[in-house]
N, C-alpha and C. Protein backbone atom coordinates (compact mmCIF):
# COMPACT_ATOMS: atom_id res chain seq x y z
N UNK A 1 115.60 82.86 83.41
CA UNK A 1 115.80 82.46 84.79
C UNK A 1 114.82 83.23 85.67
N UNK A 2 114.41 82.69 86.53
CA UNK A 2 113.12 83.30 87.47
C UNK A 2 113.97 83.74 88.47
N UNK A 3 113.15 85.10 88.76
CA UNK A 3 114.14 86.08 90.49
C UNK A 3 113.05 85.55 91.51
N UNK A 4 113.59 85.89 92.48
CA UNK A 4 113.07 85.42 93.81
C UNK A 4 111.28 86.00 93.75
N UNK A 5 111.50 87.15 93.45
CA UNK A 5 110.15 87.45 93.13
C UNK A 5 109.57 86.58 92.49
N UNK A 6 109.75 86.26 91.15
CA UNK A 6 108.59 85.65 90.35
C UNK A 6 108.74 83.90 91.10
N UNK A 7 109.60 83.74 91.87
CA UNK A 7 108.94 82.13 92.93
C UNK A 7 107.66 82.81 94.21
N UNK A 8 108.30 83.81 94.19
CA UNK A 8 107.26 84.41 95.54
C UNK A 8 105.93 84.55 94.77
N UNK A 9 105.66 85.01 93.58
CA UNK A 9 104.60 84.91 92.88
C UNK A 9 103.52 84.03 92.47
N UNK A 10 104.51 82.98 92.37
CA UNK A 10 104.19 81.79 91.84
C UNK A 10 103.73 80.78 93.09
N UNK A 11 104.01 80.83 94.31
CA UNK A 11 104.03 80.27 95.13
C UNK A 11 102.38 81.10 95.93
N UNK A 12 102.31 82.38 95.56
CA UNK A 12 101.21 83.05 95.61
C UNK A 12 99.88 82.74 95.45
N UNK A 13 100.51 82.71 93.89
CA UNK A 13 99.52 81.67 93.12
C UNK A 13 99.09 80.15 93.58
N UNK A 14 99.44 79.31 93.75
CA UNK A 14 99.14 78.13 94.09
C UNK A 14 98.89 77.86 95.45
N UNK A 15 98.82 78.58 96.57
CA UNK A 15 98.52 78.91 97.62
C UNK A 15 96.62 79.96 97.40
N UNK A 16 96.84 80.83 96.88
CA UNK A 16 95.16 81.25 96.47
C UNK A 16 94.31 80.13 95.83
N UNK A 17 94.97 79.50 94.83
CA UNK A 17 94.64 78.46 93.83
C UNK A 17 93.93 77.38 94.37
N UNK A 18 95.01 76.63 95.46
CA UNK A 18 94.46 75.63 96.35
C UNK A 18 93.43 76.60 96.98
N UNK A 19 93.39 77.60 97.55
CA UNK A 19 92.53 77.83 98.42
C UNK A 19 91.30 77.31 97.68
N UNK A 20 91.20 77.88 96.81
CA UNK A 20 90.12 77.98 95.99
C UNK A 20 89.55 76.27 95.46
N UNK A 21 90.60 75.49 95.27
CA UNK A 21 89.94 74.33 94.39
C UNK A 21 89.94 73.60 96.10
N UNK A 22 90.66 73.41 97.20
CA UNK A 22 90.36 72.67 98.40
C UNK A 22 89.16 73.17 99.04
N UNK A 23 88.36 74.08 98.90
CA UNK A 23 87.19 74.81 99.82
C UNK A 23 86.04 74.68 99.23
N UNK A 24 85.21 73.99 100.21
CA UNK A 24 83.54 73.84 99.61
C UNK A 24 82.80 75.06 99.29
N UNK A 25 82.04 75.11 98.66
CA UNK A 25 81.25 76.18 98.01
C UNK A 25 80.57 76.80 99.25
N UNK A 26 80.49 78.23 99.30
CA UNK A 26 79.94 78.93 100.65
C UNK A 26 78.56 79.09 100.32
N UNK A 27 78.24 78.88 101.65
CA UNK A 27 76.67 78.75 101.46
C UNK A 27 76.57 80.53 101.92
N UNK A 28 75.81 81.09 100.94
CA UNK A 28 75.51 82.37 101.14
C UNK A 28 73.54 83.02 101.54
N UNK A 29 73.48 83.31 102.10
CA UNK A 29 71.89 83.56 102.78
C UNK A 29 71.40 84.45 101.86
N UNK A 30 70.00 84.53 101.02
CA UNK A 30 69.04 85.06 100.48
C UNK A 30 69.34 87.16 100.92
N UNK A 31 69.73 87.21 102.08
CA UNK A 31 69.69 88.82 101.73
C UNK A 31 71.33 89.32 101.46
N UNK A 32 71.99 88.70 101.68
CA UNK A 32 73.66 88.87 100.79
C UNK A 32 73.07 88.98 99.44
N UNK A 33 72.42 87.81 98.72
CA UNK A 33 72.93 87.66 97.17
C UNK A 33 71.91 88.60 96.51
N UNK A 34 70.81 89.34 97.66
CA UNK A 34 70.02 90.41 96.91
C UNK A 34 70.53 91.76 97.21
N UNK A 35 71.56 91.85 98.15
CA UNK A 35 72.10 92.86 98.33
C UNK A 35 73.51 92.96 97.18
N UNK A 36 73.58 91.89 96.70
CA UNK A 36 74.76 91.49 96.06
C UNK A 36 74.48 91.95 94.63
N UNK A 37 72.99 91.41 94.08
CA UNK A 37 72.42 91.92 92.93
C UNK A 37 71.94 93.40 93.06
N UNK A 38 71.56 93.90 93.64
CA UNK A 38 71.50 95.04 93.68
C UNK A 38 72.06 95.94 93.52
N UNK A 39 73.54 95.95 94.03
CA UNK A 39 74.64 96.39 93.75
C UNK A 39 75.04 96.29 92.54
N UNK A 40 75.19 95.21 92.38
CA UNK A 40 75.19 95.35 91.11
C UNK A 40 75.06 95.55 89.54
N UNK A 41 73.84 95.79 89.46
CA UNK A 41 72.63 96.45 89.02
C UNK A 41 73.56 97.90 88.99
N UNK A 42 73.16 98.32 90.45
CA UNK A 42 73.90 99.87 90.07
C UNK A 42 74.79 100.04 89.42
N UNK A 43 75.70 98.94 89.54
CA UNK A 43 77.28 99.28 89.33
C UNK A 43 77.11 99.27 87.53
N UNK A 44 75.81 98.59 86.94
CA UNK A 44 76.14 98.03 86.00
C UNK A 44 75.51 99.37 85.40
N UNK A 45 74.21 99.75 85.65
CA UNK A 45 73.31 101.04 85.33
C UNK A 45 74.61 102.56 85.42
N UNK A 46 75.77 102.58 86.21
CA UNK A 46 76.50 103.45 85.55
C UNK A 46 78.09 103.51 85.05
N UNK A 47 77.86 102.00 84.25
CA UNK A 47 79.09 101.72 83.34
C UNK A 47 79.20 102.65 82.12
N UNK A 48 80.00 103.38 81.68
CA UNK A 48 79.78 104.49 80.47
C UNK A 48 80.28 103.10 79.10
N UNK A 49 79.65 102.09 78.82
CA UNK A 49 80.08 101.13 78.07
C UNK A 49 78.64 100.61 77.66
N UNK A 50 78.88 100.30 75.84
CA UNK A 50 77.74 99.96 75.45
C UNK A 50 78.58 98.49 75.60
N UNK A 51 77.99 97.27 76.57
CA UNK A 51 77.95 95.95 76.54
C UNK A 51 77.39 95.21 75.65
N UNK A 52 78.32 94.58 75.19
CA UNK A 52 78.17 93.35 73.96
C UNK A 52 78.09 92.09 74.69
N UNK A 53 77.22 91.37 74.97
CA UNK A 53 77.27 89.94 75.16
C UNK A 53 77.54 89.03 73.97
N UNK A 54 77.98 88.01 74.35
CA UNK A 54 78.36 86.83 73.09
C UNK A 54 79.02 85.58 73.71
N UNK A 55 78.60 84.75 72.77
CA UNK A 55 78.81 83.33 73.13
C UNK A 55 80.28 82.91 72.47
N UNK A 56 80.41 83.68 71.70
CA UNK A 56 82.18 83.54 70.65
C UNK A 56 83.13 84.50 71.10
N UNK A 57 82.90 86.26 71.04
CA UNK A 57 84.10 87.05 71.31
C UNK A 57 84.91 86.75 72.90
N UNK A 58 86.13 87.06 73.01
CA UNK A 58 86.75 86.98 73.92
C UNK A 58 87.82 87.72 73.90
N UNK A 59 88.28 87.83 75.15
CA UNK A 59 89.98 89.00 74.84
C UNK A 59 91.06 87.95 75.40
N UNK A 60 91.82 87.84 74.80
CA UNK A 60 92.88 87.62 74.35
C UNK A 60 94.11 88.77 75.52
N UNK A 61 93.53 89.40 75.88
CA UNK A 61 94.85 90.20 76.64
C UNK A 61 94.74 91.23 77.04
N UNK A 62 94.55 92.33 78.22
CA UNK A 62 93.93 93.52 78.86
C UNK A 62 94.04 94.69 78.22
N UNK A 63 95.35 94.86 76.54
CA UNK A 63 95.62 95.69 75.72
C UNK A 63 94.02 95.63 75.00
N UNK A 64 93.37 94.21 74.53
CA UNK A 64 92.57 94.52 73.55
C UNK A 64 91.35 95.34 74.37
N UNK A 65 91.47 94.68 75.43
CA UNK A 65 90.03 94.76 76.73
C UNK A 65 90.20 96.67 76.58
N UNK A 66 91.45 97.07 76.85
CA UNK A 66 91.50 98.62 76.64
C UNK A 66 90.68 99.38 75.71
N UNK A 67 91.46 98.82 75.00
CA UNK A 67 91.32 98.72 72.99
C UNK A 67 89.96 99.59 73.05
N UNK A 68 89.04 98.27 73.24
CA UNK A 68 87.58 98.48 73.11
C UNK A 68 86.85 99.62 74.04
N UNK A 69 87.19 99.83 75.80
CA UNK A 69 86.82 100.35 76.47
C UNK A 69 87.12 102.02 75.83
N UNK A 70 87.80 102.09 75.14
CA UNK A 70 88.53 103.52 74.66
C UNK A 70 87.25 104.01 73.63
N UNK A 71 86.91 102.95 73.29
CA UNK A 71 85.60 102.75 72.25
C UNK A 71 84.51 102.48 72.64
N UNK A 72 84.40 102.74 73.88
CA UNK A 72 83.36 102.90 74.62
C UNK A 72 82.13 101.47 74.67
N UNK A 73 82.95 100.44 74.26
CA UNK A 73 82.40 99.31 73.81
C UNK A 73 82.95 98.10 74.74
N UNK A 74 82.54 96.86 75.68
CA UNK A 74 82.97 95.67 75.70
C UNK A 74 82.43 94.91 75.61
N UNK A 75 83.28 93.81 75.02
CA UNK A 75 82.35 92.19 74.77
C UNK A 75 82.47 91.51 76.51
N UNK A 76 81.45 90.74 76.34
CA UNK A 76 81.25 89.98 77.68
C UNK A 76 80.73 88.76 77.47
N UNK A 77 82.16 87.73 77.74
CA UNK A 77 81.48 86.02 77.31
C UNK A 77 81.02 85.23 78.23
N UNK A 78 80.15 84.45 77.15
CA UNK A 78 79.28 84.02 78.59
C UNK A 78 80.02 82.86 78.95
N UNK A 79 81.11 82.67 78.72
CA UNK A 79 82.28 81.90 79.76
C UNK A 79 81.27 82.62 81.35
N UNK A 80 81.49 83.73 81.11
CA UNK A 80 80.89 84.77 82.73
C UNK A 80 79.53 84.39 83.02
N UNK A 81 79.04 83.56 82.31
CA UNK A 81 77.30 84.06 82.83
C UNK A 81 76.89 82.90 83.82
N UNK A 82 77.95 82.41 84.80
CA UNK A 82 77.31 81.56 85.88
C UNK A 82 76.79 81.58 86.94
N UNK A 83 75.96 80.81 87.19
CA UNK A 83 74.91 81.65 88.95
C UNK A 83 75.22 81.12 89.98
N UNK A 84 77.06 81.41 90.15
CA UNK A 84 77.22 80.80 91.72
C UNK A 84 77.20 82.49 92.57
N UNK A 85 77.14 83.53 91.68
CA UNK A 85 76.37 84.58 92.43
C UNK A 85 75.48 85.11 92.68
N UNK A 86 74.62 84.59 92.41
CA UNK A 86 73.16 85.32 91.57
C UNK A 86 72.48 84.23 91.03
N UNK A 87 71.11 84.52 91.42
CA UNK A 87 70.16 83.03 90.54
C UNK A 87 70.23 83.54 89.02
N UNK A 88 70.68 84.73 88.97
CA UNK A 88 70.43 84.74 87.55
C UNK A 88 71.99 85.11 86.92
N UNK A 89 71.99 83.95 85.62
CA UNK A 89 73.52 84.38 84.80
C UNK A 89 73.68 85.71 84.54
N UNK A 90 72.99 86.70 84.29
CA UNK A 90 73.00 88.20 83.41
C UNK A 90 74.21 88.75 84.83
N UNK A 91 74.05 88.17 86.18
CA UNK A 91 75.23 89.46 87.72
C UNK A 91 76.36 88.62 87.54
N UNK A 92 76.73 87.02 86.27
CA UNK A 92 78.26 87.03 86.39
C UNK A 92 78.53 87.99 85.13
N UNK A 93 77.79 87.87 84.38
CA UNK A 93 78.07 88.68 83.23
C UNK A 93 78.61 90.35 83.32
N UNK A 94 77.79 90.81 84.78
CA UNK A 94 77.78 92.28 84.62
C UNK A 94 79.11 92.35 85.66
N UNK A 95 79.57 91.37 86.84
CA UNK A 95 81.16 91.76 87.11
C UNK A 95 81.66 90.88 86.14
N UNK A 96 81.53 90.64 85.41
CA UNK A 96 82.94 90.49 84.34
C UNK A 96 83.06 91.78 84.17
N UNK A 97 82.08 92.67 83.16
CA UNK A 97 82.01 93.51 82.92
C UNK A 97 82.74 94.58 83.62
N UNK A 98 81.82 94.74 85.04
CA UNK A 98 82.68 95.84 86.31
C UNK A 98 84.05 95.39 85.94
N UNK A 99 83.96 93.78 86.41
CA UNK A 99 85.84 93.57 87.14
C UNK A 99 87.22 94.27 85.16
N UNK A 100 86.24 93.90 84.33
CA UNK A 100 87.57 94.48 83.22
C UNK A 100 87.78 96.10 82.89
N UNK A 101 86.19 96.49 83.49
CA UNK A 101 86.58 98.34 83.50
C UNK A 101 87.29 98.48 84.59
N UNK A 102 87.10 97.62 85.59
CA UNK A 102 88.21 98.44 86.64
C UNK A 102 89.73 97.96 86.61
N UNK A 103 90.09 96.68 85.99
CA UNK A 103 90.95 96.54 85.25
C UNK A 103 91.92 98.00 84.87
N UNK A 104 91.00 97.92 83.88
CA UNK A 104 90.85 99.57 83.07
C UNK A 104 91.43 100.63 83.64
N UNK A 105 90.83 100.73 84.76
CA UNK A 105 90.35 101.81 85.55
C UNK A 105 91.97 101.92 86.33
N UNK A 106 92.36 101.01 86.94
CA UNK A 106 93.44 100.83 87.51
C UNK A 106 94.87 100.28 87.03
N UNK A 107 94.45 100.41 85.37
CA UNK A 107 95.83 100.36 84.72
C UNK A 107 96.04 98.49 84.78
N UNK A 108 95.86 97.93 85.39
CA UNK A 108 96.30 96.22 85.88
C UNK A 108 96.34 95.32 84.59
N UNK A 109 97.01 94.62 84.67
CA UNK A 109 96.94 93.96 83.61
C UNK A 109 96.36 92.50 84.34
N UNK A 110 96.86 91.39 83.51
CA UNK A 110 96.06 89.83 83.90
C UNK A 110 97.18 89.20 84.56
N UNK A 111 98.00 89.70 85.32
CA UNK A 111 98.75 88.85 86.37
C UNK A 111 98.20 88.95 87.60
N UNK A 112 98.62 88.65 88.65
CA UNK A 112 98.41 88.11 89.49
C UNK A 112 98.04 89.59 90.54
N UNK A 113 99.06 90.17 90.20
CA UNK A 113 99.24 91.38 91.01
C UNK A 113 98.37 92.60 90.02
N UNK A 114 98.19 92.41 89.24
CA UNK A 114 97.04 93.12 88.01
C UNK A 114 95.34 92.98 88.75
N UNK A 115 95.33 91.37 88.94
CA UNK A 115 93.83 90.71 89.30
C UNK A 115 93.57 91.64 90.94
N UNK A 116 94.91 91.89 91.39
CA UNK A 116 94.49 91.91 92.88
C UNK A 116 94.04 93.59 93.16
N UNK A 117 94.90 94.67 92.06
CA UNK A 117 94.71 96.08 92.04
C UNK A 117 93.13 95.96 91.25
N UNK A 118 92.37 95.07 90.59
CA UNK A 118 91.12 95.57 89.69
C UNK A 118 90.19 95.19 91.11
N UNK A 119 90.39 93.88 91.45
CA UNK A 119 89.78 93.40 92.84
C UNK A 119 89.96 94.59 93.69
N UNK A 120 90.74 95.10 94.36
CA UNK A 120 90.81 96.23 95.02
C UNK A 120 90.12 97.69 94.38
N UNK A 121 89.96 97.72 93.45
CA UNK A 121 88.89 99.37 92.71
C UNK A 121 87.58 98.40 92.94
N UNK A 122 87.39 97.09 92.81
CA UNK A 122 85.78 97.21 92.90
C UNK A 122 85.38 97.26 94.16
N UNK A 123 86.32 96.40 94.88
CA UNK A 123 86.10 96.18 96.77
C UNK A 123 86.04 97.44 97.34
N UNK A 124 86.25 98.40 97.01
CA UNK A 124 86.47 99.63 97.84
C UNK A 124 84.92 100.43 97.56
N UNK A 125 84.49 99.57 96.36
CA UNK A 125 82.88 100.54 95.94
C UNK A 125 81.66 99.61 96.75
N UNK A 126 82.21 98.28 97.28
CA UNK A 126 81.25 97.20 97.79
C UNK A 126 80.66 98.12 98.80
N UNK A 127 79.27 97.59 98.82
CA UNK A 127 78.68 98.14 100.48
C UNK A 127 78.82 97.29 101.52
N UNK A 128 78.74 96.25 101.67
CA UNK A 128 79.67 95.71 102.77
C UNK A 128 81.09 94.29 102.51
N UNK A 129 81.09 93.77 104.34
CA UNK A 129 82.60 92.76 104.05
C UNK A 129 81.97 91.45 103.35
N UNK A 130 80.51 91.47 103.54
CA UNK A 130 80.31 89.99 102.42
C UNK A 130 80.28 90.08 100.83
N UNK A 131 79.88 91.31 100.22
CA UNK A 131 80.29 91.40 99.26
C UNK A 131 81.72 91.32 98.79
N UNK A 132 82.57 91.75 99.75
CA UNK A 132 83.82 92.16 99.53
C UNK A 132 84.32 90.63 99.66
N UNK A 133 83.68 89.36 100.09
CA UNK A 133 84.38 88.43 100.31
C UNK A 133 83.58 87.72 99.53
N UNK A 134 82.66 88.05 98.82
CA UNK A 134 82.27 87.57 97.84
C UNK A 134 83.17 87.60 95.94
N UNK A 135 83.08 88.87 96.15
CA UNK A 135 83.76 89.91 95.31
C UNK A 135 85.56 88.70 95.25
N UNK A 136 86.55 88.88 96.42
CA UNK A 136 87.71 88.12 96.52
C UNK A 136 87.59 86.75 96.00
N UNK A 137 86.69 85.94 96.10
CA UNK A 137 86.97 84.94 95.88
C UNK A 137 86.32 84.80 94.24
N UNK A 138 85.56 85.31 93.67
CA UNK A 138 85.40 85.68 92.29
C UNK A 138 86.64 86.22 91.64
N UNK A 139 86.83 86.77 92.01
CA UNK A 139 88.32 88.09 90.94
C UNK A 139 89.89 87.25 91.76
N UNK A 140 90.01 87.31 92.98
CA UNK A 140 91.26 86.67 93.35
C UNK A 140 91.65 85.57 93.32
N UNK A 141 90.96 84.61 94.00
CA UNK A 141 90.96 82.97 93.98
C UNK A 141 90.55 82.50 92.66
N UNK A 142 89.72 82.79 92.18
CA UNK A 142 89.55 82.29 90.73
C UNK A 142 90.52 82.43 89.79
N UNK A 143 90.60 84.12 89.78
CA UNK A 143 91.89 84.24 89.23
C UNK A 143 93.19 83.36 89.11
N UNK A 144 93.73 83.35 90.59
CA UNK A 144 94.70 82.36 91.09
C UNK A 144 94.71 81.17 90.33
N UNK A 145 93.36 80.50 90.57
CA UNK A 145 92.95 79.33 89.96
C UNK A 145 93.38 79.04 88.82
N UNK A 146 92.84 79.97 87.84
CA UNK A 146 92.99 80.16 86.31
C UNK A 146 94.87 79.99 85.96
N UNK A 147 95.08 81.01 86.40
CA UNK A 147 96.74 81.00 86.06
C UNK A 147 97.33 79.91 86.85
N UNK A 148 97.23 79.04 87.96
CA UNK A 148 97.77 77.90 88.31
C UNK A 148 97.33 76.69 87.39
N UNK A 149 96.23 76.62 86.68
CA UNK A 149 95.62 75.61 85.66
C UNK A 149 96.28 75.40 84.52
N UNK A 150 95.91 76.91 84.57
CA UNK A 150 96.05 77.34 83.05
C UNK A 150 94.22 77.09 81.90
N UNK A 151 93.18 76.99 83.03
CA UNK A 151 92.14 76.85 82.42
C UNK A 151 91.29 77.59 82.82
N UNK A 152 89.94 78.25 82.83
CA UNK A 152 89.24 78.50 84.05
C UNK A 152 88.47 77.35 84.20
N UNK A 153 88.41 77.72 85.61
CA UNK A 153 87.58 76.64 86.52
C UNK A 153 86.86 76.49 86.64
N UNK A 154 85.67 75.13 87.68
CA UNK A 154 84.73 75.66 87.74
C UNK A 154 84.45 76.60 88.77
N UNK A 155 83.11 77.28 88.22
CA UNK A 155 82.74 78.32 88.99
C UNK A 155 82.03 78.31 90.35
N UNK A 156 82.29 79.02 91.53
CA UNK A 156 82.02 79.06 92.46
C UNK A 156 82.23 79.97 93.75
N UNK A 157 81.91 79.82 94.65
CA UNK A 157 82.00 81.13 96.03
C UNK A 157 82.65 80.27 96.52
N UNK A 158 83.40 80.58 97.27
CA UNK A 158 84.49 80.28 98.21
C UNK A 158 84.94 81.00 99.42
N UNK A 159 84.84 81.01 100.77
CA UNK A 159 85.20 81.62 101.74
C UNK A 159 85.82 80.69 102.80
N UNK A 160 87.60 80.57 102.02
CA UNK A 160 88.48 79.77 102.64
C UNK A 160 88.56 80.32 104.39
C-alpha cells in the first residue's frame, strides 16, 4: 500500500517529467556551452577514477556504481554520449561520470530524492545559474523523465 508520501513522490515525478517531455529544447548561446565544457573538463581532469567508456557495460543499481568507485574504476555508457550539451559526445559522457561520483559522493541512491541530493553536490561546484540550469534539467527532469517512462528519453536541454 502506498503512504501519502510515496503519492507526493510520484506526483513529483510526473510533474518534473511533463516538464521535461512538454518543453522545447532551450536554445543555449555559444559562450554558456564553452563555459559549460570547460567546466567540465575540469571537473573531469580531477575525478580520482580511471574511466571506462563502453558501448555494452551498464549499472544496474547505485550499489554496483559504488562497487566500482571503491575501485577506483567507472564504466560510462554511451547511452551518455549525446550533444544536447556540448558539440561534442565525450561532456555527456564526462557528467554521467561527475553526476554518479557525486551520487557517490552524497550517499543518493536512483530515486527521485537520490537524483535531486547528486544534482545538488554538482550544482553547488557550477560557476554560474546557467550551468546550474543546465546541469537541472540533465540530472532532474531527465531523471524524472526516466522513472515516469520507465525508459530514458530522448535527450535534451530544457528550461521549463
Amino acid at each position: 500500500m502506498k503512504t501519502l508520501q510515496d503519492h507526493a513522490t510520484d506526483r513529483k515525478v510526473e510533474t518534473l517529467a511533463k516538464l521535461y517531455l512538454e518543453s522545447s529544447p532551450a536554445e543555449i548561446c555559444d559562450e554558456t556551452i564553452s563555459e559549460l565544457c570547460d567546466w567540465l573538463m575540469g571537473e573531469f581532469q580531477q575525478l580520482p577514477l580511471n574511466l571506462c567508456f563502453s558501448d555494452y557495460s551498464h549499472y544496474d543499481s547505485a550499489e554496483e556504481v559504488f562497487a566500482d568507485i571503491e575501485q577506483d574504476r567507472l564504466w560510462v555508457s554511451t547511452e551518455a554520449y549525446d550533444t544536447s550539451i556540448g558539440s561534442s559526445p565525450f561532456y555527456g559522457g564526462v557528467l554521467s561520470a561527475l553526476h554518479d561520483y557525486d551520487h557517490y559522493r552524497s550517499h543518493s541512491d536512483w530515486t527521485m530524492e537520490g537524483e535531486i541530493a547528486a544534482y545538488r553536490a554538482t550544482a553547488n561546484r557550477a560557476p554560474s545559474l546557467a550551468i546550474q540550469k543546465i546541469l537541472y534539467s540533465q540530472i532532474v527532469l531527465r531523471a524524472a523523465t526516466h522513472i515516469y517512462l520507465g525508459h530514458t528519453p530522448k535527450p535534451k536541454v530544457v528550461f521549463p
